[in-house]
C-alpha atoms as a PDB file:
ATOM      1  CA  UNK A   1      58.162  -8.484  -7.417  1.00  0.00           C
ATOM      2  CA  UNK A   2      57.419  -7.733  -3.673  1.00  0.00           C
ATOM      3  CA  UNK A   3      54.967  -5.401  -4.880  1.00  0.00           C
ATOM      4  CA  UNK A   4      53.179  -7.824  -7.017  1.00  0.00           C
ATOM      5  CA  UNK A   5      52.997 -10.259  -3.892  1.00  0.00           C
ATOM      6  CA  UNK A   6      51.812  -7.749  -1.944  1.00  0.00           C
ATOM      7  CA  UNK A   7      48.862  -6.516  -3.975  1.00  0.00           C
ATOM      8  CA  UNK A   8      47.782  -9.979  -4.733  1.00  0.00           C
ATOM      9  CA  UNK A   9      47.683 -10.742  -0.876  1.00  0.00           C
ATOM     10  CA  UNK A  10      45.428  -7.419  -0.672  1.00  0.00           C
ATOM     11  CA  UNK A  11      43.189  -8.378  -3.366  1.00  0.00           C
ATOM     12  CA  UNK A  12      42.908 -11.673  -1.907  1.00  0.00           C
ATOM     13  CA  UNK A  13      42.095 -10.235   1.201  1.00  0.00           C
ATOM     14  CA  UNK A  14      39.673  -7.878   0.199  1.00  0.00           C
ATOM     15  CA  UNK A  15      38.117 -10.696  -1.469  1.00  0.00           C
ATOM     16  CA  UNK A  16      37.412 -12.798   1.536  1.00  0.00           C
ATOM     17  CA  UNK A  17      36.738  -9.409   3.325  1.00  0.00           C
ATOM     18  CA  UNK A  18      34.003  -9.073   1.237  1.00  0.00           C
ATOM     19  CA  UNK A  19      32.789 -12.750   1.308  1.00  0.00           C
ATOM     20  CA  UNK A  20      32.447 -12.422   4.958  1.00  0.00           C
ATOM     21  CA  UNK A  21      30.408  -9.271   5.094  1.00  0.00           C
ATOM     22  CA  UNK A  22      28.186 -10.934   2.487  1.00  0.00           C
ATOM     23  CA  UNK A  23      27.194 -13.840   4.818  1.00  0.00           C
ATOM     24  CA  UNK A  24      26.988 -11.743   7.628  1.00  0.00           C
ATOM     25  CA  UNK A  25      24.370  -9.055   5.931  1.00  0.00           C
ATOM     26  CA  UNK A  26      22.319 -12.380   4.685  1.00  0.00           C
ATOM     27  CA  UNK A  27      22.567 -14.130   7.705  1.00  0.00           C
ATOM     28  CA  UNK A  28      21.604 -10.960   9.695  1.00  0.00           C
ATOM     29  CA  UNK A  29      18.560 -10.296   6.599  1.00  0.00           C
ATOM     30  CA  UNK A  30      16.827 -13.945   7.466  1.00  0.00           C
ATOM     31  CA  UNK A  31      17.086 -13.310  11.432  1.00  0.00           C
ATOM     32  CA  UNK A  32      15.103  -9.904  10.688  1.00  0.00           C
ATOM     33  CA  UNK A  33      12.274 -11.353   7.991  1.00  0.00           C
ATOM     34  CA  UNK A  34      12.344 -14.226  10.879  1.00  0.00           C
ATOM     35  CA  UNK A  35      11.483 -11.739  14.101  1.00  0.00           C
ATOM     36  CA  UNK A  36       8.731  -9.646  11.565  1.00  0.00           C
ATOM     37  CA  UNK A  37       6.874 -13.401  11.111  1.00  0.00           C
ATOM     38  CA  UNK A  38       6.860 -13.619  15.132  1.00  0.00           C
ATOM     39  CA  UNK A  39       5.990 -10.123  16.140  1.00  0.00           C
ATOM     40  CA  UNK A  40       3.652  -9.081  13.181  1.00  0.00           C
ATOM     41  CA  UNK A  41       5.826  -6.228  12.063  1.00  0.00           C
ATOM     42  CA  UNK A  42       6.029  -7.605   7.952  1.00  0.00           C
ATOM     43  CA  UNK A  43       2.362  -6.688   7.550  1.00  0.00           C
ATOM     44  CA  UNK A  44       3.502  -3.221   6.463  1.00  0.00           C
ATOM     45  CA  UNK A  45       2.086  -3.220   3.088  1.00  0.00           C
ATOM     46  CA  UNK A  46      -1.459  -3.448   5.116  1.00  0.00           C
ATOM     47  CA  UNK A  47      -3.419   0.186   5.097  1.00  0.00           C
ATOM     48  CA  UNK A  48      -6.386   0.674   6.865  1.00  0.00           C
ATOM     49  CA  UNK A  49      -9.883   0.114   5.395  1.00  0.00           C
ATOM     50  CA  UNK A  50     -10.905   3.461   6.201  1.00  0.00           C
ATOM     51  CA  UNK A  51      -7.874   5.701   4.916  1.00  0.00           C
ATOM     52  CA  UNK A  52      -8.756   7.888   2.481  1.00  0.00           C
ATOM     53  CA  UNK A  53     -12.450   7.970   2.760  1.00  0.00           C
ATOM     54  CA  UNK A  54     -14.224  11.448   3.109  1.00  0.00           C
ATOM     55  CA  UNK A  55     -15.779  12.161   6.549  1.00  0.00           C
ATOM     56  CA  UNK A  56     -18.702  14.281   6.693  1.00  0.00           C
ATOM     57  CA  UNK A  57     -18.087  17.949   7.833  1.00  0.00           C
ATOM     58  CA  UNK A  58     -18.603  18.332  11.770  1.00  0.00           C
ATOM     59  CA  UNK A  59     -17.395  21.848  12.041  1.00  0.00           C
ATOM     60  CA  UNK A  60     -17.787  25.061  10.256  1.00  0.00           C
ATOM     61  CA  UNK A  61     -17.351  28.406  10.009  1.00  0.00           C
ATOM     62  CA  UNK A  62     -19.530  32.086   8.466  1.00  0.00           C
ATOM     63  CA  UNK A  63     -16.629  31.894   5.447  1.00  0.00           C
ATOM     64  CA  UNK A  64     -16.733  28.411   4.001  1.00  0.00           C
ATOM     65  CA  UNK A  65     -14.181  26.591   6.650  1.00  0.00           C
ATOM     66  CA  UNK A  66     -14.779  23.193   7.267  1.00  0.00           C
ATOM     67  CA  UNK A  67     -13.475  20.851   9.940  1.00  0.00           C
ATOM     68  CA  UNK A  68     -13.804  17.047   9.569  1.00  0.00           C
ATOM     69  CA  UNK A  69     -12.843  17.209  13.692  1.00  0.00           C
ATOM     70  CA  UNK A  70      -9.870  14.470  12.368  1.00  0.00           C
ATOM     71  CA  UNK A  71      -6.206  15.172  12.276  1.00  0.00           C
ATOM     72  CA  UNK A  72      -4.952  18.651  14.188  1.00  0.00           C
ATOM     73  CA  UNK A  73      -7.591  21.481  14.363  1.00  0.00           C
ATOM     74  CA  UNK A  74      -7.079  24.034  11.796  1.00  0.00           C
ATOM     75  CA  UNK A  75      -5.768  27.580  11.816  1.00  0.00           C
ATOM     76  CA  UNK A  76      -8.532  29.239  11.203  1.00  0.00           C
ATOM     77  CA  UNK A  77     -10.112  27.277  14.119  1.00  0.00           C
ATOM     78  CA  UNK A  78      -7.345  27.716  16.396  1.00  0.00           C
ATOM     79  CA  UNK A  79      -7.530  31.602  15.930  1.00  0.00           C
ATOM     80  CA  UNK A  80     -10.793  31.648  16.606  1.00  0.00           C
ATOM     81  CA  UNK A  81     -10.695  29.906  19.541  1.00  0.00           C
ATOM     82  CA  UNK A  82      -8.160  32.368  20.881  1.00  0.00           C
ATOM     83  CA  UNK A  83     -10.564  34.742  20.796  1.00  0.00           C
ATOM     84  CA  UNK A  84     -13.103  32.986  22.647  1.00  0.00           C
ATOM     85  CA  UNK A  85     -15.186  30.976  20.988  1.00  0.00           C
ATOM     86  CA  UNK A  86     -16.492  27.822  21.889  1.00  0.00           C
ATOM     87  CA  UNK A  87     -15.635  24.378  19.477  1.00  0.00           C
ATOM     88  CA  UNK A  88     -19.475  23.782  19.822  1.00  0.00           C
ATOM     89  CA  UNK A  89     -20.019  27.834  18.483  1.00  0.00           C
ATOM     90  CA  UNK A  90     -19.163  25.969  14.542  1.00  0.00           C
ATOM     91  CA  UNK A  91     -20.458  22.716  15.173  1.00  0.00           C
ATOM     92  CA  UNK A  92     -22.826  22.000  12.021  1.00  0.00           C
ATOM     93  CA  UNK A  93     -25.351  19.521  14.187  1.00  0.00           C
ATOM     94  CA  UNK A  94     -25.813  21.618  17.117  1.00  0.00           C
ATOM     95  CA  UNK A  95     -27.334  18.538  19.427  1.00  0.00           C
ATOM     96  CA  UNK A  96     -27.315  14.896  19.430  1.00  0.00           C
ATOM     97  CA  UNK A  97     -31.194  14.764  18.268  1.00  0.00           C
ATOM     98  CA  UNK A  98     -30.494  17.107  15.292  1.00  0.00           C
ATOM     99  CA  UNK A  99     -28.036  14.607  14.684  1.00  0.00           C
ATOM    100  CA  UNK A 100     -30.129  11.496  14.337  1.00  0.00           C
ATOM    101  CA  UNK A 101     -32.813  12.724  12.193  1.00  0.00           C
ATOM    102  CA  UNK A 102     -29.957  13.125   8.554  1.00  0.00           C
ATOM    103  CA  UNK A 103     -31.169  15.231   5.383  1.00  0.00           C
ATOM    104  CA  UNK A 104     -29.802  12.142   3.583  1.00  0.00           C
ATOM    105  CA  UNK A 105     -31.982   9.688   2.870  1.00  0.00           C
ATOM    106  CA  UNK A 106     -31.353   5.942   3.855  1.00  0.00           C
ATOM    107  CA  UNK A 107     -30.232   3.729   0.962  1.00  0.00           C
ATOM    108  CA  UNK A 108     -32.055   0.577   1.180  1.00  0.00           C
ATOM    109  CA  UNK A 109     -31.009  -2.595  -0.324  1.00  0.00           C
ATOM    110  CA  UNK A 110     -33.137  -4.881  -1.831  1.00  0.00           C
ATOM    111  CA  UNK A 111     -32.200  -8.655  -1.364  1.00  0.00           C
ATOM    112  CA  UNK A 112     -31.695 -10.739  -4.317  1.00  0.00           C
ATOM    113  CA  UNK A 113     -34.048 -13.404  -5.025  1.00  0.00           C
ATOM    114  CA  UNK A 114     -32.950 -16.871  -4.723  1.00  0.00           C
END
C-alpha cells in the first residue's frame, strides 16, 4: 500500500514537473520570436537577390582554370602564385579600357507603347 502511495505521489509529481517545464519553454519561445521582431533577426528565410547568379570569369589560366575573383582563390591559383606570378599575369581584361569596350553586345529594350 505504501508503495502504491508512493508511486502515485511520483507520477503526480512528474506530472506537474512536466507542466512547469511546458510553460517555461513557451513562455521562454514568445520572449525569443518577440526580441527577432525588435532586432530584425526573424528575416532568416530572406536570401540575397544576387546568390546564385553566374559572374563572368575575371581570371584564367593556359589549361582551362577559371576564377570568378569571388569566394577563396583557388588551388591552382594559389600554386601559381607561389611560384611567382602576378594575380594580374591571368587576368582575362588586362586594363580598365579593354574592359569597357565588351564583345557582348548591349541588349536594348524597346518601350511598350501606351
Amino acid at each position: 500500500m505504501l508503495e502504491a502511495h508512493l508511486r502515485d505521489a511520483l507520477l503526480k509529481l512528474r506530472d506537474e514537473v512536466g507542466k512547469v517545464l511546458t510553460n517555461k519553454t513557451n513562455e521562454l519561445k514568445h520572449q525569443i520570436a518577440r526580441l527577432e521582431g525588435e532586432t530584425g533577426y526573424g528575416n532568416r528565410g530572406r536570401h540575397s537577390s544576387l546568390k546564385g547568379r553566374k559572374v563572368a570569369v575575371k581570371y584564367r589560366d593556359g589549361s582551362a582554370n577559371a576564377w570568378a575573383g569571388r569566394g577563396a582563390q583557388p588551388v591552382w591559383l594559389r600554386e601559381k602564385m607561389k611560384a611567382g606570378a602576378k594575380l594580374e599575369d591571368f587576368a582575362v581584361y588586362k586594363s580598365v579600357a579593354a574592359r569597357k569596350v565588351s564583345p557582348k553586345k548591349s541588349k536594348t529594350r524597346r518601350r511598350a507603347k501606351r
